[in-house]
N, C-alpha and C. Protein backbone atom coordinates (compact mmCIF):
# COMPACT_ATOMS: atom_id res chain seq x y z
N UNK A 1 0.82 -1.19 0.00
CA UNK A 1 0.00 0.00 0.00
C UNK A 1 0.86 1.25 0.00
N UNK A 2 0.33 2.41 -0.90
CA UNK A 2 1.39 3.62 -0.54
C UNK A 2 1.22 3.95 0.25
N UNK A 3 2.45 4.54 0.91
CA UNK A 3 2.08 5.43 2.25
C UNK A 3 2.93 4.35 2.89
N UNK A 4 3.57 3.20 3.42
CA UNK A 4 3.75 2.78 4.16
C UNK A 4 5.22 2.57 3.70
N UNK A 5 5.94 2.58 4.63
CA UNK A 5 7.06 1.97 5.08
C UNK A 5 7.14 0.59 5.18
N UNK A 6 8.82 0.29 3.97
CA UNK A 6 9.45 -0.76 4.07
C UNK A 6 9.39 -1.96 5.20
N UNK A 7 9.23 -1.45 6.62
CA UNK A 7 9.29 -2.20 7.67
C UNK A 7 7.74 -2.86 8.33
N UNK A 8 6.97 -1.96 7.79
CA UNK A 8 5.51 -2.78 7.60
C UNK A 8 4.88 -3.52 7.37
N UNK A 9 4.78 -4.93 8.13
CA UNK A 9 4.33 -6.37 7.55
C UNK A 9 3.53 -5.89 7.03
N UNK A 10 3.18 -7.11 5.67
CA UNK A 10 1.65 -7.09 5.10
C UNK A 10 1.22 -8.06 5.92
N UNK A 11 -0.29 -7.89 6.09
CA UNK A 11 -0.72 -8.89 6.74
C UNK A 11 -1.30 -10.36 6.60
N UNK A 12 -1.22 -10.55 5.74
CA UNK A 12 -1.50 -11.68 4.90
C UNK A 12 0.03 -12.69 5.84
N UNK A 13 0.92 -11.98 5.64
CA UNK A 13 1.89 -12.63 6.46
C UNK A 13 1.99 -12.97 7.67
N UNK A 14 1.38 -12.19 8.48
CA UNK A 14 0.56 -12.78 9.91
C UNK A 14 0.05 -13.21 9.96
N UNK A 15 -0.94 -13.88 9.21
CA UNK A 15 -1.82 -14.49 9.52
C UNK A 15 -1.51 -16.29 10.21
N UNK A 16 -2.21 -16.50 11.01
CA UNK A 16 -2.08 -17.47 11.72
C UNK A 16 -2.16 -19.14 11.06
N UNK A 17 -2.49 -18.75 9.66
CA UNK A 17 -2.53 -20.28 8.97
C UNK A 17 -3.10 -20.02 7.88
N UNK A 18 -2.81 -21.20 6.93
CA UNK A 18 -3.05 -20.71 5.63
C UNK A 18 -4.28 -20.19 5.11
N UNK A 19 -5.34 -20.66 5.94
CA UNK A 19 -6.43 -20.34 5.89
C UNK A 19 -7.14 -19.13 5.58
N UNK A 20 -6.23 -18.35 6.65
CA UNK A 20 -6.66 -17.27 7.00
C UNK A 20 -6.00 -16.33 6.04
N UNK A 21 -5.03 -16.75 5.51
CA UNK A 21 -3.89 -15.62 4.36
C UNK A 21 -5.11 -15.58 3.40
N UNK A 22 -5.44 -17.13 3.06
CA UNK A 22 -6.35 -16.89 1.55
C UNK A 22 -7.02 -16.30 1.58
N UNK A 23 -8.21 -15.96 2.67
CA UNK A 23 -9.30 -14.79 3.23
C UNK A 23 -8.55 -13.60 2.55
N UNK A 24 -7.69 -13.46 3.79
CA UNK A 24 -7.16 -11.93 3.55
C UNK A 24 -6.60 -11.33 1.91
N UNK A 25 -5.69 -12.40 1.71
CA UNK A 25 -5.46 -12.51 -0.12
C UNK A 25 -7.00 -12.28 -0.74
N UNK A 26 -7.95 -12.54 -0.65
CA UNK A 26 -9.24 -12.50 -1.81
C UNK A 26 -9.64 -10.89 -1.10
N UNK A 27 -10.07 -10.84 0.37
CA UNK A 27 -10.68 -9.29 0.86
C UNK A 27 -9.64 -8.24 0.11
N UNK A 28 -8.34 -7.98 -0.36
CA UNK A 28 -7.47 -7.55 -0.76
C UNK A 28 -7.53 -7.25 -2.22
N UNK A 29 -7.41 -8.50 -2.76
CA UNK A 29 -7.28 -8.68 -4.18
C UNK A 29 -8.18 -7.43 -5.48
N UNK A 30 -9.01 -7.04 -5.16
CA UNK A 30 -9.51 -6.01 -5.36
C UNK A 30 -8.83 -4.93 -6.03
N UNK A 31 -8.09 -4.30 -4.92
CA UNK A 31 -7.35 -3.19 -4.29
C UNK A 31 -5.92 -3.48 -5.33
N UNK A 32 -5.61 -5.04 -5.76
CA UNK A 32 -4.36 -5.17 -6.83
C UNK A 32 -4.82 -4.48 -7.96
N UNK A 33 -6.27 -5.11 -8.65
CA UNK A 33 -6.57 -5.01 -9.64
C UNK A 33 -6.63 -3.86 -10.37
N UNK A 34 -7.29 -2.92 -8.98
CA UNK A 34 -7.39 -1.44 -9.39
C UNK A 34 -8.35 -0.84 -9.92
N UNK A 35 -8.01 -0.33 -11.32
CA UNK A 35 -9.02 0.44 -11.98
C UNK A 35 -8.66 -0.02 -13.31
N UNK A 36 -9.33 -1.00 -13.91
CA UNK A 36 -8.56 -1.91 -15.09
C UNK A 36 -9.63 -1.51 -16.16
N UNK A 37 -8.67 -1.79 -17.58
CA UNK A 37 -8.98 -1.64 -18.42
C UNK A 37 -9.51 -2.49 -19.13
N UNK A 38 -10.88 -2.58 -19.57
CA UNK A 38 -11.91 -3.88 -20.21
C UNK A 38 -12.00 -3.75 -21.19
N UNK A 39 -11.72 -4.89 -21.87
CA UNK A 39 -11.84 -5.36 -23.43
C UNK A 39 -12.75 -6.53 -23.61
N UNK A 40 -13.24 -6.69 -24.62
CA UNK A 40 -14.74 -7.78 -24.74
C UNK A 40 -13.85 -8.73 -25.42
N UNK A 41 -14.13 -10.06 -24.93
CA UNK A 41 -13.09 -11.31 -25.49
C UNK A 41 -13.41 -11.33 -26.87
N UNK A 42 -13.82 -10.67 -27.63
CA UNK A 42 -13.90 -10.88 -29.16
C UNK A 42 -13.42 -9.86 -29.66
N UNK A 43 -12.44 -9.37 -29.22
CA UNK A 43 -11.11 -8.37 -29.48
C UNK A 43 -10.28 -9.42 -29.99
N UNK A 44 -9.79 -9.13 -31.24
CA UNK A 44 -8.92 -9.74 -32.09
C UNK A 44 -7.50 -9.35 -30.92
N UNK A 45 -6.70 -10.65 -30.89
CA UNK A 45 -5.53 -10.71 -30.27
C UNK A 45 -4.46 -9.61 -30.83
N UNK A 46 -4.32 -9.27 -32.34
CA UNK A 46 -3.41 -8.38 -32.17
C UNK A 46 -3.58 -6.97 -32.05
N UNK A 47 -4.88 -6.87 -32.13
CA UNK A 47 -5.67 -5.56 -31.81
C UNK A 47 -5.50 -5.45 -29.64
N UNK A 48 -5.42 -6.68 -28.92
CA UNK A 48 -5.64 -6.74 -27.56
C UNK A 48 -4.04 -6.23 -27.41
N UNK A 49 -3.29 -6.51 -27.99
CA UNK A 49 -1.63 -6.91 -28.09
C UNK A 49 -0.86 -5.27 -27.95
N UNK A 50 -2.04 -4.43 -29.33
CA UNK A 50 -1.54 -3.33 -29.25
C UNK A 50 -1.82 -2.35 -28.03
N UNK A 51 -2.93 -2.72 -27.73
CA UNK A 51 -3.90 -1.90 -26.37
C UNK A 51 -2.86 -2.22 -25.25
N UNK A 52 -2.47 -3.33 -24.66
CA UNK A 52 -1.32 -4.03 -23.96
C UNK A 52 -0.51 -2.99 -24.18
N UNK A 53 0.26 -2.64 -25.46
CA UNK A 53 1.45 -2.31 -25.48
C UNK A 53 1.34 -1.04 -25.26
N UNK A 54 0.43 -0.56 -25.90
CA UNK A 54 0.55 1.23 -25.23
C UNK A 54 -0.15 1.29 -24.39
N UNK A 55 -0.80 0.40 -23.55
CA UNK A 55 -0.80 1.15 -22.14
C UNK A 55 0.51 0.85 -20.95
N UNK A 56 1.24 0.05 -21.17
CA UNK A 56 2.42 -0.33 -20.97
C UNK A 56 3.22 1.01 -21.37
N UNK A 57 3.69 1.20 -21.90
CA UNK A 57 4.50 2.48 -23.06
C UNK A 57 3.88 3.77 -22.03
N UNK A 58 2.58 4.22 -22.27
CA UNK A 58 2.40 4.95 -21.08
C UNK A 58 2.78 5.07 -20.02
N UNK A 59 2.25 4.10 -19.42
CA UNK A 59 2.82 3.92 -17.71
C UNK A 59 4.50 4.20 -17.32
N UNK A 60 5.23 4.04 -18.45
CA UNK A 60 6.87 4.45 -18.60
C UNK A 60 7.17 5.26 -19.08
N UNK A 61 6.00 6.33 -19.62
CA UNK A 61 6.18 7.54 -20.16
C UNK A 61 6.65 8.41 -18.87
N UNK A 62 8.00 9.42 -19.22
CA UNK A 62 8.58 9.96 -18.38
C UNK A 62 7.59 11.69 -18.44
N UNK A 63 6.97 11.86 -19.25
CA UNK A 63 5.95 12.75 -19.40
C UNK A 63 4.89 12.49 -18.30
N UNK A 64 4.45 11.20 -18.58
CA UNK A 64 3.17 10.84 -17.97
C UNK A 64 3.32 10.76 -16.44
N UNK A 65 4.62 10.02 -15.99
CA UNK A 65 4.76 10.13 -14.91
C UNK A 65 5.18 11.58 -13.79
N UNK A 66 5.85 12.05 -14.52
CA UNK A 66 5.70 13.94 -13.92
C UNK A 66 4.12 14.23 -13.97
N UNK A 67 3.30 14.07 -14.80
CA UNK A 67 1.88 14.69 -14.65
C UNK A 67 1.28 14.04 -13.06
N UNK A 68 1.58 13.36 -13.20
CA UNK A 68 1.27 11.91 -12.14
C UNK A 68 1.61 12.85 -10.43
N UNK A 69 2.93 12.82 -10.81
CA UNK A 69 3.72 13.20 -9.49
C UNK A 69 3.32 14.62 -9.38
N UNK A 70 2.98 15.86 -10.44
CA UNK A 70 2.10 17.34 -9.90
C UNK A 70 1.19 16.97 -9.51
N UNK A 71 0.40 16.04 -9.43
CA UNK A 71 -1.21 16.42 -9.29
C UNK A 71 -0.99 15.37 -7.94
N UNK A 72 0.65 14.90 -7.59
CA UNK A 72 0.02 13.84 -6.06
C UNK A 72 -0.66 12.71 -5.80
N UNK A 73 -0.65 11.71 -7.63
CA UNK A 73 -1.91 10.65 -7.54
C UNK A 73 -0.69 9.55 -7.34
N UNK A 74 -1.58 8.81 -6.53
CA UNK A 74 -0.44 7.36 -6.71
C UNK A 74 -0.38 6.67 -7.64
N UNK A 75 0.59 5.96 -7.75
CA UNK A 75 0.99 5.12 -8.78
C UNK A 75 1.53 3.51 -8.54
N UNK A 76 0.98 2.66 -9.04
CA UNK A 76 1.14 1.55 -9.04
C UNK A 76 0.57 0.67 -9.96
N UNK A 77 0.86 0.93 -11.63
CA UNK A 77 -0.11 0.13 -12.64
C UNK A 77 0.43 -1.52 -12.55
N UNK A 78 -0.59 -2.27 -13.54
CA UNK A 78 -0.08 -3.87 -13.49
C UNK A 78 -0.29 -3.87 -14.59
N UNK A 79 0.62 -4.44 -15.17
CA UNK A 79 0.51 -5.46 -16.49
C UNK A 79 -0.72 -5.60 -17.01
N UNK A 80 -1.25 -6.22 -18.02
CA UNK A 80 -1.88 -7.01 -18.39
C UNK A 80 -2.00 -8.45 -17.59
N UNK A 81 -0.99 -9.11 -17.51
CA UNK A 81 -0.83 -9.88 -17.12
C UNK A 81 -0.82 -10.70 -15.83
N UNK A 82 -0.23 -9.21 -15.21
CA UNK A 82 -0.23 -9.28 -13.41
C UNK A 82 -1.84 -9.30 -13.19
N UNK A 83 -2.39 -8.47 -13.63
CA UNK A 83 -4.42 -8.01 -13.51
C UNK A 83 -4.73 -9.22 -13.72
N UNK A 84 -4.73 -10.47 -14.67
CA UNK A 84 -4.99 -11.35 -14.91
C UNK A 84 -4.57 -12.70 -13.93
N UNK A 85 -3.70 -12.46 -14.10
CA UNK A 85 -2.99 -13.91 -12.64
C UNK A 85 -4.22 -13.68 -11.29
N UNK A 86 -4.07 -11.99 -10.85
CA UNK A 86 -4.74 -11.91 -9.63
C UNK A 86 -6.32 -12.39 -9.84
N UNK A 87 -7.34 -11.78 -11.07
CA UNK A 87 -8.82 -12.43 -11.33
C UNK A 87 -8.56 -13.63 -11.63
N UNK A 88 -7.36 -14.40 -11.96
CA UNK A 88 -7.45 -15.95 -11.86
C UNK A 88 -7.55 -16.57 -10.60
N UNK A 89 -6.61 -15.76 -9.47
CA UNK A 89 -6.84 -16.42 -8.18
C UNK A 89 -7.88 -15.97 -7.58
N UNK A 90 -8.77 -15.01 -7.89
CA UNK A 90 -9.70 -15.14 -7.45
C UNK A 90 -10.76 -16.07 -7.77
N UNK A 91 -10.89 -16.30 -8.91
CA UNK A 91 -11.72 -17.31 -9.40
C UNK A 91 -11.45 -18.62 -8.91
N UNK A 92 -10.35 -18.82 -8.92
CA UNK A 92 -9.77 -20.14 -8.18
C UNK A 92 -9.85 -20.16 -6.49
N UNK A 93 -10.04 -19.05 -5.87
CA UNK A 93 -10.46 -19.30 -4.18
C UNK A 93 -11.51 -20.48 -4.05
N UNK A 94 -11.27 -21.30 -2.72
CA UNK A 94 -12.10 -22.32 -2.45
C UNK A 94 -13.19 -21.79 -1.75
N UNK A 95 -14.38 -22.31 -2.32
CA UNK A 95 -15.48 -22.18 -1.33
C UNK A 95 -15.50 -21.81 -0.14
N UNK A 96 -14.87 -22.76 0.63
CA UNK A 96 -14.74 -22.21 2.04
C UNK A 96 -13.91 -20.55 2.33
N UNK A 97 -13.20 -20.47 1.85
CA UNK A 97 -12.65 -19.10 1.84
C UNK A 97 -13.28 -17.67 1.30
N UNK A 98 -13.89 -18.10 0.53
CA UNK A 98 -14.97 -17.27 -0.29
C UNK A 98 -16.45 -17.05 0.89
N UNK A 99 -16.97 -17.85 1.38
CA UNK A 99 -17.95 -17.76 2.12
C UNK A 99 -17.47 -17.07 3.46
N UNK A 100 -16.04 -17.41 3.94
CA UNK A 100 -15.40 -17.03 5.44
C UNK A 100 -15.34 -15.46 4.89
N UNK A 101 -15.10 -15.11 3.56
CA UNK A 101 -14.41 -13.96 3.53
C UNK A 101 -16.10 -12.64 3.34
N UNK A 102 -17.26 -13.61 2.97
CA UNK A 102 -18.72 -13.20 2.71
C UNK A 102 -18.90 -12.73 4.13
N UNK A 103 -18.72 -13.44 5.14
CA UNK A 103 -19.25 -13.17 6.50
C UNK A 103 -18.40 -12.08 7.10
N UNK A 104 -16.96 -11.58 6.58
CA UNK A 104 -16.64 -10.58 7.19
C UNK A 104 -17.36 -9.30 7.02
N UNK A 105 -17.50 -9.63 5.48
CA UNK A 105 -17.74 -8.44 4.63
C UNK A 105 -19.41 -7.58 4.75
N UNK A 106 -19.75 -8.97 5.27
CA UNK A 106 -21.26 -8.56 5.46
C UNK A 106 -21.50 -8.42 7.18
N UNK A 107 -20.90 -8.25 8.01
CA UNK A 107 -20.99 -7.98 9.47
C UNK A 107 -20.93 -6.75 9.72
């Protein structure tokens, strides 16, 4: 998270058993994803490829990132790829973790 210092467990790492990481990993997972960019799966691959690449190209734009840093917004984009691994593990959470993580959320 920004704002925090190097010496700041995440907490997922405390957690008392594996159990409880996966909870915390899915209540979280969210917060990786961000504010992502949606494409309809019947986007031709090299048309998806180019969208990939310049928003990539952006995010390393030394322009883009000064605009970034006047206005004070944080920064932390993902891949294509990284965005994808994380909605895979979410999809892949077990039942039980998914329901443990329903009852926090709804208390």
């Amino acid at each position: 998270p920004a704002g925090l210092t190097p010496d700041v467990p995440y907490i997922g790492d405390l957690s008392p058993d594996d159990q409880s990481r996966q909870i915390i990993n899915l209540l979280v997972s969210g917060g990786q994803v961000g504010r992502p960019f949606i494409a309809s799966a019947a986007v031709p691959a090299e048309r998806l490829k180019i969208l990939r690449d310049a928003f990539d190209a952006t995010m390393k734009d030394p322009a883009f990132r000064a605009d970034l840093d006047n206005l004070r917004l944080p920064f932390s984009p993902k891949t294509a790829i990284e965005a994808r691994k994380t909605v895979d593990s979410i999809y892949a959470s077990p039942s039980d973790v998914i329901e443990a993580a329903k009852k926090i959320v709804t208390q």
